[in-house]
Protein backbone atom coordinates (compact mmCIF):
# COMPACT_ATOMS: atom_id res chain seq x y z
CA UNK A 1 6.79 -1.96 -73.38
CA UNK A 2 7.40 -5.33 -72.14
CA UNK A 3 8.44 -6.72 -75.81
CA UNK A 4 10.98 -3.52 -75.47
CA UNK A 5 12.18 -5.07 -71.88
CA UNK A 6 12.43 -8.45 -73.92
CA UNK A 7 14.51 -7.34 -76.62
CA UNK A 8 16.76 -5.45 -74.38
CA UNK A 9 17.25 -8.19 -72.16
CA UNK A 10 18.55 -10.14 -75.46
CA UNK A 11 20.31 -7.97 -76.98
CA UNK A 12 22.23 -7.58 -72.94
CA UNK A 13 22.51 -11.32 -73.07
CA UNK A 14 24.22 -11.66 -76.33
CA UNK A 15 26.49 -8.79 -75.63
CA UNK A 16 29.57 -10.49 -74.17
CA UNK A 17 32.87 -8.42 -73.28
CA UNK A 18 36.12 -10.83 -73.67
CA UNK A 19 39.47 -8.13 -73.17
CA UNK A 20 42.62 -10.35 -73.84
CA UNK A 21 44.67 -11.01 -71.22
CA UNK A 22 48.12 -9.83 -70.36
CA UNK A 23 50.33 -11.49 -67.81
CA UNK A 24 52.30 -8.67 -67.34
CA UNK A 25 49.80 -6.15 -66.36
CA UNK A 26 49.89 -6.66 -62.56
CA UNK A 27 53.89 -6.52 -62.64
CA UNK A 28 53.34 -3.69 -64.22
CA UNK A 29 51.15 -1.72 -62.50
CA UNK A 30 52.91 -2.33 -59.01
CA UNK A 31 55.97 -0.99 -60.91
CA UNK A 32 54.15 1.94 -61.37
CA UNK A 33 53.08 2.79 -57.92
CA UNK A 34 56.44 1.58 -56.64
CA UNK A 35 58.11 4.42 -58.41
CA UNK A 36 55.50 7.03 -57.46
CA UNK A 37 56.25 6.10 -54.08
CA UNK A 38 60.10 6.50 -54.04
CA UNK A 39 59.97 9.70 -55.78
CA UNK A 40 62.85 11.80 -54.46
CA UNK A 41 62.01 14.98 -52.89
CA UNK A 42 63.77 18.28 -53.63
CA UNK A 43 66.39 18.27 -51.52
CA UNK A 44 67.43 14.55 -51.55
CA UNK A 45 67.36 15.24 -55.49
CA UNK A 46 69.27 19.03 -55.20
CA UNK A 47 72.20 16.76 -53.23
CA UNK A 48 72.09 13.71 -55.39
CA UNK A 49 72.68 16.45 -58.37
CA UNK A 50 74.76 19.02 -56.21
CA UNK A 51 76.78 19.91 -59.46
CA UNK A 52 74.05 20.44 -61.68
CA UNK A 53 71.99 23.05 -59.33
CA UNK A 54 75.02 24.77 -58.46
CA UNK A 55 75.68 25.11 -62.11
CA UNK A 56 72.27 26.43 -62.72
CA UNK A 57 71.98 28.60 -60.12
CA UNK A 58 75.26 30.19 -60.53
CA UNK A 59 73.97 31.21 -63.85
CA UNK A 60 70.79 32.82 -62.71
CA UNK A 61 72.47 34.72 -60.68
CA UNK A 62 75.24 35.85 -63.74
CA UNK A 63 72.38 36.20 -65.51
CA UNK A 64 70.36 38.19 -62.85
CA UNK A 65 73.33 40.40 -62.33
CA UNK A 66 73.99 41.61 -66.10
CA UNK A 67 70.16 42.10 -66.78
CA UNK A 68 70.22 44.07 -63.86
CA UNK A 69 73.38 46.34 -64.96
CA UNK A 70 72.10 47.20 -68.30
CA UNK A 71 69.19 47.96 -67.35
CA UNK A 72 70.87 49.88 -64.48
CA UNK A 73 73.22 51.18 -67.59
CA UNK A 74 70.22 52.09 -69.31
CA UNK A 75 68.14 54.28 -66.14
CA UNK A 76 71.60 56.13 -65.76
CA UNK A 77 71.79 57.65 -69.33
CA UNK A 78 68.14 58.56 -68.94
CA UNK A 79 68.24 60.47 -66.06
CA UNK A 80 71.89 62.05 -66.85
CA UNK A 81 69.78 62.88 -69.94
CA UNK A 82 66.93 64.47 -68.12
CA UNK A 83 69.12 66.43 -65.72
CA UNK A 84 71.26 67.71 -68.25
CA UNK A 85 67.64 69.28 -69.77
CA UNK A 86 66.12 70.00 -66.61
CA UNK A 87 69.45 72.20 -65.87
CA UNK A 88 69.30 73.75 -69.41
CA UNK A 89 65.70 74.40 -69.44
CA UNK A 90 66.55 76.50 -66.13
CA UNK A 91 69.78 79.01 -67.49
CA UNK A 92 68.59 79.07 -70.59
CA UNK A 93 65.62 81.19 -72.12
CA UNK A 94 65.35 78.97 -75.63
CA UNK A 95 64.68 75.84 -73.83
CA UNK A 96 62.22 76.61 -71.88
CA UNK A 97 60.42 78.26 -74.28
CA UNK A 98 60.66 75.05 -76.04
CA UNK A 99 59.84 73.01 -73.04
CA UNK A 100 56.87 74.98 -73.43
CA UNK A 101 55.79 74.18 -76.82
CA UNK A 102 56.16 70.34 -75.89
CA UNK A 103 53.67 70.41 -73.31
């Protein structure tokens, strides 16, 4: 075990790390944390961009609003549907013996 010890502490000896150097490396990691640190927060960046996020939300909410009227659109002829059956089903004697048959 010692001659293990031995050959370790050789083969650790002769085992030499030499990285290159670069001069710009500390420039450039204090750029980096400088911009981290004078990130913008939302609304400093919402007023320096004022057009932008009025532009974007202006078309959610277009968009928002036409979704929402077809599908509106949609429930409408649906339930005009189902009425118009319901009220069928109840005058007359064929349709509900066919609302029958489909349950």
């Amino acid at each position: 075990m010692n001659n293990e010890d031995h050959s370790l502490r050789e083969t650790l000896a002769d085992w030499r790390v030499a990285p290159q150097t670069d001069a710009g490396f500390r420039a450039r990691v204090w750029q980096r944390i400088d911009r981290a640190a004078s990130r913008e927060s939302w609304p400093v960046y919402a007023r320096r961009h004022a057009t932008g996020v009025a532009f974007a939300l202006g078309l959610a909410l277009v968009a928002g609003g036409w979704f929402g009227r077809t599908y509106a659109h949609q429930q409408v002829k649906r339930d005009r549907d189902r009425l118009a059956w319901d009220y069928l089903a109840s005058i007359d004697a064929r349709y509900q013996a066919d609302q029958f048959t489909r349950q």
